[in-house]
PDB file of N, CA and C in Angstrom:
ATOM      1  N   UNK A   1      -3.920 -26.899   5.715  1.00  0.00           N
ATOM      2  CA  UNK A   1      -4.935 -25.892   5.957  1.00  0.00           C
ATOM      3  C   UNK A   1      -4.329 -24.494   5.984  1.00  0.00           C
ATOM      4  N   UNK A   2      -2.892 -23.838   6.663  1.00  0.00           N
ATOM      5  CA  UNK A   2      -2.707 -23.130   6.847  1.00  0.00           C
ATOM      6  C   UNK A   2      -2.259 -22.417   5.197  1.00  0.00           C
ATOM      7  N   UNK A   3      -1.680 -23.723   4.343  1.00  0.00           N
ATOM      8  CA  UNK A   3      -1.547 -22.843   3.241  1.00  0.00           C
ATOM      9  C   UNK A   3      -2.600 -22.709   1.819  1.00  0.00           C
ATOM     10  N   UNK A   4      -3.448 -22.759   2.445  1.00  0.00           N
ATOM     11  CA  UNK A   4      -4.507 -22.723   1.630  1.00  0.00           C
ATOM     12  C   UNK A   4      -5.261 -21.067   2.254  1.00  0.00           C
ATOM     13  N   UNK A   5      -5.377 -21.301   3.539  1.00  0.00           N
ATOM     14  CA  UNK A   5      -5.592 -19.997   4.102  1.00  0.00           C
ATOM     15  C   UNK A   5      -4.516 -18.784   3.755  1.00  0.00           C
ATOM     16  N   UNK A   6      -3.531 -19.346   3.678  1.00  0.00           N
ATOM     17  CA  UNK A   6      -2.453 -17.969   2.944  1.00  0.00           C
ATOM     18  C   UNK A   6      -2.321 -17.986   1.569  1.00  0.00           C
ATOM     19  N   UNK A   7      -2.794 -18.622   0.451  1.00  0.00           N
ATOM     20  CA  UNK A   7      -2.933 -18.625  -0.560  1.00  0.00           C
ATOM     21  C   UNK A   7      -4.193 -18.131  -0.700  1.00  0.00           C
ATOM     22  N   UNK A   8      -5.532 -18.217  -0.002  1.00  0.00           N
ATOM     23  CA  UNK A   8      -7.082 -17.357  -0.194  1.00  0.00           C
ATOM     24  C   UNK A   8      -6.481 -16.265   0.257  1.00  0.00           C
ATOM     25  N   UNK A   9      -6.009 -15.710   1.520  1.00  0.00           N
ATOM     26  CA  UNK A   9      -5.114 -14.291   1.743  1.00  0.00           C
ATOM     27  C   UNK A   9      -4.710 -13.431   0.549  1.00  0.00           C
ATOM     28  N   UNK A  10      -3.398 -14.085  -0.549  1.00  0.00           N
ATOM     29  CA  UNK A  10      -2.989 -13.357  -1.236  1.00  0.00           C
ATOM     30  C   UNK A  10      -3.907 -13.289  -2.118  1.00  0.00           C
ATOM     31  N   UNK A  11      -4.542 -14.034  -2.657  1.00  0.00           N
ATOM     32  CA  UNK A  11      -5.639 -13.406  -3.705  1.00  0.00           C
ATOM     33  C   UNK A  11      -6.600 -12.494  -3.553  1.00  0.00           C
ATOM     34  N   UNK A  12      -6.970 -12.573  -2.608  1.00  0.00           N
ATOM     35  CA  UNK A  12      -8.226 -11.444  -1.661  1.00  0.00           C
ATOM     36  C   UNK A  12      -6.969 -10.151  -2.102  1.00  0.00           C
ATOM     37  N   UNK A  13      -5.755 -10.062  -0.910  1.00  0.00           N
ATOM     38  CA  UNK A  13      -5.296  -9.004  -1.519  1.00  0.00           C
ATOM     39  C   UNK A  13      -4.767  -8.366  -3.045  1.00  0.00           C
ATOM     40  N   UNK A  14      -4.433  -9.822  -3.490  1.00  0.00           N
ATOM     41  CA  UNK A  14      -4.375  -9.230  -5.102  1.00  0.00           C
ATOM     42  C   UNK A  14      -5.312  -8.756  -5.757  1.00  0.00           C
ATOM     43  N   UNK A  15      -7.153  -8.755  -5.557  1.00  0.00           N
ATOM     44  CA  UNK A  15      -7.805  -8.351  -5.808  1.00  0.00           C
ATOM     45  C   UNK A  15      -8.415  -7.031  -5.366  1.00  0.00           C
ATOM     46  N   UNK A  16      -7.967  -6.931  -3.965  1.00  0.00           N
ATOM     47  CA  UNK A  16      -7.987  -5.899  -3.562  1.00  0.00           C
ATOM     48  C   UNK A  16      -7.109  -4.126  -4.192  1.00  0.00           C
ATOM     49  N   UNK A  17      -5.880  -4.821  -4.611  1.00  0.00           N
ATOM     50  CA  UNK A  17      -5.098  -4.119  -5.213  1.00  0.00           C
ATOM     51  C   UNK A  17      -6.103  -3.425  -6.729  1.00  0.00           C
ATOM     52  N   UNK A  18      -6.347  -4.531  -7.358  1.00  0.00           N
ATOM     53  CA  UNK A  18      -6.742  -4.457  -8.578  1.00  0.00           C
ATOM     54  C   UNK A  18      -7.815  -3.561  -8.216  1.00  0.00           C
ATOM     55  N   UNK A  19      -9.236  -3.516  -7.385  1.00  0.00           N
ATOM     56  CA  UNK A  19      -9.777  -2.832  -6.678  1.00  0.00           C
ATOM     57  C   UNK A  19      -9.294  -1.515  -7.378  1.00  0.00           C
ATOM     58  N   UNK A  20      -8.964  -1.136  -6.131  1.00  0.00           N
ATOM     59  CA  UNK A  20      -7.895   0.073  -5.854  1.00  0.00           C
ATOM     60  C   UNK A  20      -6.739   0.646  -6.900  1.00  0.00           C
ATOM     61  N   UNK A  21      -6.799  -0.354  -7.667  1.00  0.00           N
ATOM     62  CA  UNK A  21      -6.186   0.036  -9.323  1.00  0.00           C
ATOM     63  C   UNK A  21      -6.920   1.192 -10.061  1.00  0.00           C
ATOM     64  N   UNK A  22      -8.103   0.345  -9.778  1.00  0.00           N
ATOM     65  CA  UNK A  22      -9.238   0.723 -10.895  1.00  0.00           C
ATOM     66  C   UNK A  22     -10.248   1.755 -10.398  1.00  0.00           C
ATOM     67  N   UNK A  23      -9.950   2.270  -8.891  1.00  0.00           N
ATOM     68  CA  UNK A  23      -9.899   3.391  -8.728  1.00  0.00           C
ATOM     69  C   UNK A  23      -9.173   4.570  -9.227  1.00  0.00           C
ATOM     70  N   UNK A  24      -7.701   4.480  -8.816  1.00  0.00           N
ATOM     71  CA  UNK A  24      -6.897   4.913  -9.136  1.00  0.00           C
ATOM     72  C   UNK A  24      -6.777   5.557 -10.585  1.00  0.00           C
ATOM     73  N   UNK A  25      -7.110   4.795 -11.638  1.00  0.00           N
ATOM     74  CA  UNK A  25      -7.379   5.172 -12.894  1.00  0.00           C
ATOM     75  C   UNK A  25      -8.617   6.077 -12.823  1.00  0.00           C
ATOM     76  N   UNK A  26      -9.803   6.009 -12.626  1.00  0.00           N
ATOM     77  CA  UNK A  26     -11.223   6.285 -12.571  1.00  0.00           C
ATOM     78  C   UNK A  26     -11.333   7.250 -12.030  1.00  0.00           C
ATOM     79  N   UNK A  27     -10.622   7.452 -10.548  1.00  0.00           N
ATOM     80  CA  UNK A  27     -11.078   8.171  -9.443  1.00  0.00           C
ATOM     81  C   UNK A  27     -11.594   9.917  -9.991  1.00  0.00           C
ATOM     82  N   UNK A  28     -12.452   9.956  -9.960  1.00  0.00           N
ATOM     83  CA  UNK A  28     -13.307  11.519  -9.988  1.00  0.00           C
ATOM     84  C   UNK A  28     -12.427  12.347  -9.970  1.00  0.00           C
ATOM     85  N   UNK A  29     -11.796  12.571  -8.726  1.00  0.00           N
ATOM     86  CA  UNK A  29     -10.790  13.842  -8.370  1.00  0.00           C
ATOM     87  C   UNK A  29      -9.987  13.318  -8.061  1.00  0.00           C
ATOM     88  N   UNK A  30      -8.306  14.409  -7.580  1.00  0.00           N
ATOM     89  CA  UNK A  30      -7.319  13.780  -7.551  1.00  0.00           C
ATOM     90  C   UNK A  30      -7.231  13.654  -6.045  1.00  0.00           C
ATOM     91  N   UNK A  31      -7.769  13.957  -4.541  1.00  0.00           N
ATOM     92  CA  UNK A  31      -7.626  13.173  -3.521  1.00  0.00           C
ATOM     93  C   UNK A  31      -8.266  11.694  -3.491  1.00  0.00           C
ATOM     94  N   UNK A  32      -9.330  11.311  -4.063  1.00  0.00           N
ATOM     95  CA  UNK A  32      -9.670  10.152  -4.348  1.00  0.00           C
ATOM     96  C   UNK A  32      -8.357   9.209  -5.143  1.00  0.00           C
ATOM     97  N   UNK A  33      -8.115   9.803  -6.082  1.00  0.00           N
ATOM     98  CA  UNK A  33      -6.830   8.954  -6.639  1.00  0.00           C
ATOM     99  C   UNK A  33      -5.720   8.813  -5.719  1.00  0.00           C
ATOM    100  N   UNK A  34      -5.579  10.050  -4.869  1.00  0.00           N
ATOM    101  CA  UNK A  34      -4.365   9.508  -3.888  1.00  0.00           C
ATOM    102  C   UNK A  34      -4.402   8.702  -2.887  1.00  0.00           C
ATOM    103  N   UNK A  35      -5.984   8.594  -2.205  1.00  0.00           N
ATOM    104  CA  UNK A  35      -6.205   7.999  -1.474  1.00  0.00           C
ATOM    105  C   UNK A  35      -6.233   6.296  -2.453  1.00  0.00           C
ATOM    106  N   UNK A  36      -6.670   5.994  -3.587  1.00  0.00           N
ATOM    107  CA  UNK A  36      -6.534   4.984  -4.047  1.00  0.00           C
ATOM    108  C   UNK A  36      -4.486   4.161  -4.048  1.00  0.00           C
ATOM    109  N   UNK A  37      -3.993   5.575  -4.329  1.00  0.00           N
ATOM    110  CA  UNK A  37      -2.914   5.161  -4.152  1.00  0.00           C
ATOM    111  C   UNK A  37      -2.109   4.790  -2.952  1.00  0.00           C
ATOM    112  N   UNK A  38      -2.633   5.314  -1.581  1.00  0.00           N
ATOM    113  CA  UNK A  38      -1.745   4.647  -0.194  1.00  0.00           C
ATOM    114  C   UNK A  38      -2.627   3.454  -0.033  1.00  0.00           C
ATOM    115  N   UNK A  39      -3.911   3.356  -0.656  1.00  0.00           N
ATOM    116  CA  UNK A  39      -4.610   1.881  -0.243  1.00  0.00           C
ATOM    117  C   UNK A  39      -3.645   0.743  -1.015  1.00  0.00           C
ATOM    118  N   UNK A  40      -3.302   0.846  -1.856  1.00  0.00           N
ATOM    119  CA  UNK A  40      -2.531  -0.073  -2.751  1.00  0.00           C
ATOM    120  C   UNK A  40      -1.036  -0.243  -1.929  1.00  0.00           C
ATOM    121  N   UNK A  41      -0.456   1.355  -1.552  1.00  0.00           N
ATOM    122  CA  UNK A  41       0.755   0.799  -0.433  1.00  0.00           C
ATOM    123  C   UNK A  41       0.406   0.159   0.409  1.00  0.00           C
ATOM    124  N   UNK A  42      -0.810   0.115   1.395  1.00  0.00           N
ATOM    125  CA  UNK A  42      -1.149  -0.581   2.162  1.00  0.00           C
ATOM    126  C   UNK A  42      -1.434  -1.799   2.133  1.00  0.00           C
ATOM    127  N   UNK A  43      -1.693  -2.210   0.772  1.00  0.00           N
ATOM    128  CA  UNK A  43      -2.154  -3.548   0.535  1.00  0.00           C
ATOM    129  C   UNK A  43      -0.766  -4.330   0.282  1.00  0.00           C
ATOM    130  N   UNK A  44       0.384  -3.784  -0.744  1.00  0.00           N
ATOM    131  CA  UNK A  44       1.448  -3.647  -0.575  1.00  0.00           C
ATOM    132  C   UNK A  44       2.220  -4.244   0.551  1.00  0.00           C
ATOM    133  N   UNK A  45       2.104  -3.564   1.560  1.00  0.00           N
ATOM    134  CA  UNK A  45       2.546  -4.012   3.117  1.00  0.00           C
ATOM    135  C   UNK A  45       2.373  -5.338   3.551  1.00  0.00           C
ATOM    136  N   UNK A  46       0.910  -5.115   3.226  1.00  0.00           N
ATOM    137  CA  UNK A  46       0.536  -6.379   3.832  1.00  0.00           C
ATOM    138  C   UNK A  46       1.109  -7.959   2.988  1.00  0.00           C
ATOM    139  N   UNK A  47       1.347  -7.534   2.177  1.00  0.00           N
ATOM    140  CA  UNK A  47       1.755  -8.814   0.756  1.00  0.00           C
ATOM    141  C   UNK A  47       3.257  -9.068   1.595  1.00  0.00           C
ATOM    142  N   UNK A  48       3.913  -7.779   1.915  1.00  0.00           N
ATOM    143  CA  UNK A  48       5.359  -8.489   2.222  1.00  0.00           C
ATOM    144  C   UNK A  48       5.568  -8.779   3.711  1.00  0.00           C
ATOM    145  N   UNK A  49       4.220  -8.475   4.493  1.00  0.00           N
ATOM    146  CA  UNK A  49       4.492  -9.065   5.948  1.00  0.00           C
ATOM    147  C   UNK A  49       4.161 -10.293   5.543  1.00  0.00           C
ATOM    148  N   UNK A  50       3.167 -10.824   4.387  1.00  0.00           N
ATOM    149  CA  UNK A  50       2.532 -11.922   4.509  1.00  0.00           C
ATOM    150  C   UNK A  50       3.803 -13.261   3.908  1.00  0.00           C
ATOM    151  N   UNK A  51       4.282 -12.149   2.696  1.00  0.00           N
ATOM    152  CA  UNK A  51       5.625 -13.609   2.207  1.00  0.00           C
ATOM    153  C   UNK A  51       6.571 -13.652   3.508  1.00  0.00           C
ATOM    154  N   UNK A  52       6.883 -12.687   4.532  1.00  0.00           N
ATOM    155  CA  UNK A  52       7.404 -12.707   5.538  1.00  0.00           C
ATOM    156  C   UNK A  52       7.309 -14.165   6.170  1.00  0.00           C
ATOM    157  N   UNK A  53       5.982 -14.472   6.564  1.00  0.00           N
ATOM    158  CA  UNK A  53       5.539 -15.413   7.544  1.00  0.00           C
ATOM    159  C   UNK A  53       5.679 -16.904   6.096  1.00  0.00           C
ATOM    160  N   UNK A  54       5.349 -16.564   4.985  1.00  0.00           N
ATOM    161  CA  UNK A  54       5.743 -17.613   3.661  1.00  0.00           C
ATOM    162  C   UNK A  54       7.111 -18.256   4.177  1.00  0.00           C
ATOM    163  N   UNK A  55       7.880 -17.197   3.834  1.00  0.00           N
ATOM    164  CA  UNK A  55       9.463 -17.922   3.533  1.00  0.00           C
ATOM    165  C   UNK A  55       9.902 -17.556   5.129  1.00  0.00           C
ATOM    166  N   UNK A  56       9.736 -17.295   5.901  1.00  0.00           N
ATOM    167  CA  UNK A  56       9.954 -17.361   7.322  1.00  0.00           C
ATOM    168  C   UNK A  56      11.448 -16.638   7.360  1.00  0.00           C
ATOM    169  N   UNK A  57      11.048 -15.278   6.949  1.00  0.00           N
ATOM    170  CA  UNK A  57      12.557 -14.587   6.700  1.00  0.00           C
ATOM    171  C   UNK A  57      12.314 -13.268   7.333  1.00  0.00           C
ATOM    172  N   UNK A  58      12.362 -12.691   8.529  1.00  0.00           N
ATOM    173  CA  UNK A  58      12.278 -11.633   9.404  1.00  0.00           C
ATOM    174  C   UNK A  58      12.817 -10.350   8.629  1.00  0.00           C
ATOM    175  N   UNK A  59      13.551 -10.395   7.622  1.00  0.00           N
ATOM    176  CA  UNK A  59      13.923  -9.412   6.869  1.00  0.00           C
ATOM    177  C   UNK A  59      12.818  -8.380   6.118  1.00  0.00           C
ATOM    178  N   UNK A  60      12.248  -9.414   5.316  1.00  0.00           N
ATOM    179  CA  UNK A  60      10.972  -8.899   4.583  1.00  0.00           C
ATOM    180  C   UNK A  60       9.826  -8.145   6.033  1.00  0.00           C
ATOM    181  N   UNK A  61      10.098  -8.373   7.059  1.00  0.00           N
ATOM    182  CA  UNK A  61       9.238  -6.738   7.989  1.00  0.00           C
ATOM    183  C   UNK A  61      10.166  -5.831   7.740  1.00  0.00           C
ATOM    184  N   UNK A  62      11.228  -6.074   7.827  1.00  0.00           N
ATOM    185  CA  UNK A  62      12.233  -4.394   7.928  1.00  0.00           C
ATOM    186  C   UNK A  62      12.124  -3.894   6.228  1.00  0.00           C
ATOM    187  N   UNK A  63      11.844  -4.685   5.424  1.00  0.00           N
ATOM    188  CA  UNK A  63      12.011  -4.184   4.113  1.00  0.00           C
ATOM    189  C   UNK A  63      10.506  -2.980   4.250  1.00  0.00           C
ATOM    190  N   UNK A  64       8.910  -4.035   4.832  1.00  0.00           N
ATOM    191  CA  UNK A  64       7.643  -3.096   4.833  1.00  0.00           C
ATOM    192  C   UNK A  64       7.594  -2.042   5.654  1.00  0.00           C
ATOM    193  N   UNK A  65       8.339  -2.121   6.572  1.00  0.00           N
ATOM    194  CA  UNK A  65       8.518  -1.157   7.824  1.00  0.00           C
ATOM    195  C   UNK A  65       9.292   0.358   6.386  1.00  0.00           C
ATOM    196  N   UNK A  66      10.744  -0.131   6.361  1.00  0.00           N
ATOM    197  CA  UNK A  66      10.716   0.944   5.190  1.00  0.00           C
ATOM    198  C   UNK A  66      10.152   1.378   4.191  1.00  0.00           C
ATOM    199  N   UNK A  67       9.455   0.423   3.645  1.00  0.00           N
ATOM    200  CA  UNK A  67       8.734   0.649   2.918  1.00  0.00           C
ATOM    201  C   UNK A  67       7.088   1.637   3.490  1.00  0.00           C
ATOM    202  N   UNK A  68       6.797   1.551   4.222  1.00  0.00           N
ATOM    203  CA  UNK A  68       5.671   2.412   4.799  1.00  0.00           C
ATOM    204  C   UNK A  68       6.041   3.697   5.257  1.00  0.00           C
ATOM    205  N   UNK A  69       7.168   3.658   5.895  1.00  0.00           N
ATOM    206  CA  UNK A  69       7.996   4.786   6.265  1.00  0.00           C
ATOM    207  C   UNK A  69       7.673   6.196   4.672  1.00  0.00           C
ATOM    208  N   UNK A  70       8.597   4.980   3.633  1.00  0.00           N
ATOM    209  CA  UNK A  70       8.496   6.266   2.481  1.00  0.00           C
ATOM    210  C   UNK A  70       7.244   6.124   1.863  1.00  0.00           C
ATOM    211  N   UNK A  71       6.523   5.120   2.070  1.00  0.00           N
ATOM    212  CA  UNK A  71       4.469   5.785   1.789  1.00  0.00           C
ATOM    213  C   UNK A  71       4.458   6.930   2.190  1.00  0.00           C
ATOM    214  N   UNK A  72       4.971   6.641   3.346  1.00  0.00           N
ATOM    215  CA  UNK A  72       4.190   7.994   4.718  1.00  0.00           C
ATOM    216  C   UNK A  72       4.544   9.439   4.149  1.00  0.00           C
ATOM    217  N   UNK A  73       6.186   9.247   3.729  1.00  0.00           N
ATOM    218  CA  UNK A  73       6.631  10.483   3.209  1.00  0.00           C
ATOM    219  C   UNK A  73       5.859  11.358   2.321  1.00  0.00           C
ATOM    220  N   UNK A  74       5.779   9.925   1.186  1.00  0.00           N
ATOM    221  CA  UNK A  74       5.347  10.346   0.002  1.00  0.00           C
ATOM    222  C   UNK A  74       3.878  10.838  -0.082  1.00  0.00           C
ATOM    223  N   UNK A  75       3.279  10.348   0.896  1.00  0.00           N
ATOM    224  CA  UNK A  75       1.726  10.901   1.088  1.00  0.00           C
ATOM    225  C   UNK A  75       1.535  11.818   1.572  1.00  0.00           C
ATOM    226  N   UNK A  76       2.091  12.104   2.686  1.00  0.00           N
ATOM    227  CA  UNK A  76       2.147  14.032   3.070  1.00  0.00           C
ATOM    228  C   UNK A  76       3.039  14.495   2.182  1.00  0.00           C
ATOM    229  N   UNK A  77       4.079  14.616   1.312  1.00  0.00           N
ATOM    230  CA  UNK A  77       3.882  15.731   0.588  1.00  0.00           C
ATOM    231  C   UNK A  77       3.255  15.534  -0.337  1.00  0.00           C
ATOM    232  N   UNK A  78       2.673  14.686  -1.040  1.00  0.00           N
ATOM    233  CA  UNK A  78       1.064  15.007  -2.148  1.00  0.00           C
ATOM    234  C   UNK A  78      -0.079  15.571  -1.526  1.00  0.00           C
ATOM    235  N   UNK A  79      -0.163  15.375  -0.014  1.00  0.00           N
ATOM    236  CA  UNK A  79      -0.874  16.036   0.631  1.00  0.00           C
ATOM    237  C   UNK A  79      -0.864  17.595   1.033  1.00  0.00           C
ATOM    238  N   UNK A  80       0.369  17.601   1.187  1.00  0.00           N
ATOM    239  CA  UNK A  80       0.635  19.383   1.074  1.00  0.00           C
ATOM    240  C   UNK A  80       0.697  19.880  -0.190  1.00  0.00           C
ATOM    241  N   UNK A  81       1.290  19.161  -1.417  1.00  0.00           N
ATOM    242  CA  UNK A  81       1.383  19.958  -2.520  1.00  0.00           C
ATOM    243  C   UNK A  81      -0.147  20.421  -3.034  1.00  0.00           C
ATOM    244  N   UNK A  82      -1.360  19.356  -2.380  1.00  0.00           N
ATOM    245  CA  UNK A  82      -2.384  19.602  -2.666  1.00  0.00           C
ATOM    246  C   UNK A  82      -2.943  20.724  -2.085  1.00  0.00           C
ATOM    247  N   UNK A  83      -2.783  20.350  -0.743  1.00  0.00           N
ATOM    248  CA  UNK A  83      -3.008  21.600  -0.102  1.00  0.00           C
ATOM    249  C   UNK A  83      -2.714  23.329  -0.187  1.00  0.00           C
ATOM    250  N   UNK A  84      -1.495  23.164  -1.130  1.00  0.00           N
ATOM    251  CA  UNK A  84      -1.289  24.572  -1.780  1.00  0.00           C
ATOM    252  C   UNK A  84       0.157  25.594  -0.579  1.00  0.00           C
ATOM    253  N   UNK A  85       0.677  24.037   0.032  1.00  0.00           N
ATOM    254  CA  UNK A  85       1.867  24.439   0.616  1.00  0.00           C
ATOM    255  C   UNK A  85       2.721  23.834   0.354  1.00  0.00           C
ATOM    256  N   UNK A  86       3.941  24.772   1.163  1.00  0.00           N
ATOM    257  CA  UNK A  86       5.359  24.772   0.343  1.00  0.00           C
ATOM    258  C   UNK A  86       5.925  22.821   1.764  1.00  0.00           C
ATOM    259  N   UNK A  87       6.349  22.611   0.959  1.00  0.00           N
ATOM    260  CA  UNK A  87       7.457  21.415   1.723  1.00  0.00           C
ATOM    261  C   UNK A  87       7.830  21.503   2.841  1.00  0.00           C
ATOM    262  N   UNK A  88       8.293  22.593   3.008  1.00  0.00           N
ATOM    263  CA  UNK A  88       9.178  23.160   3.967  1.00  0.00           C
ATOM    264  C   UNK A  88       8.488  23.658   5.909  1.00  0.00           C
ATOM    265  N   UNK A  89       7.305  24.195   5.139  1.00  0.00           N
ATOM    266  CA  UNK A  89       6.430  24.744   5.985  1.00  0.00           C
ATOM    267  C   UNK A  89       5.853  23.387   7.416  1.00  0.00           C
TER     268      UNK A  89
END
């Protein structure tokens, strides 16, 4: 039961991704596209906490943990460059 429930999991999120793909391509304006793009890191995350609990390897959190870390980065400064400020500021 349990791996049937984590196998409906990853597909929901693989579809979710695709989702959020096809935003991403589409999206109207470009905060919509960026926002399509941290949904996909987010979905992202969740894929490698989830092989985490798969292969029962505590590593794969410290890999999403960094890995969200440089989302985070990378989303405030697309967020400031949008905003029409400097990096630094």
């Amino acid at each position: 039961m349990d791996n049937v429930l984590i196998i409906y999991t990853i597909y929901i999120l693989l579809l979710s991704i695709f989702v959020s793909f096809i935003r991403l391509v589409k999206g109207p304006t470009l905060p919509d596209r960026v926002v399509a793009a941290d949904t996909i890191n987010i979905i992202v995350i969740a894929l490698i906490v989830l092989f985490s609990v798969i292969y029962e390897n505590k590593m794969f959190i410290d890999i999403a943990i960094v890995y969200a870390l440089l989302s985070f980065i990378g989303n405030l400064s697309i967020s400031k460059y949008l905003m029409g400020m400097r990096l630094h500021e």
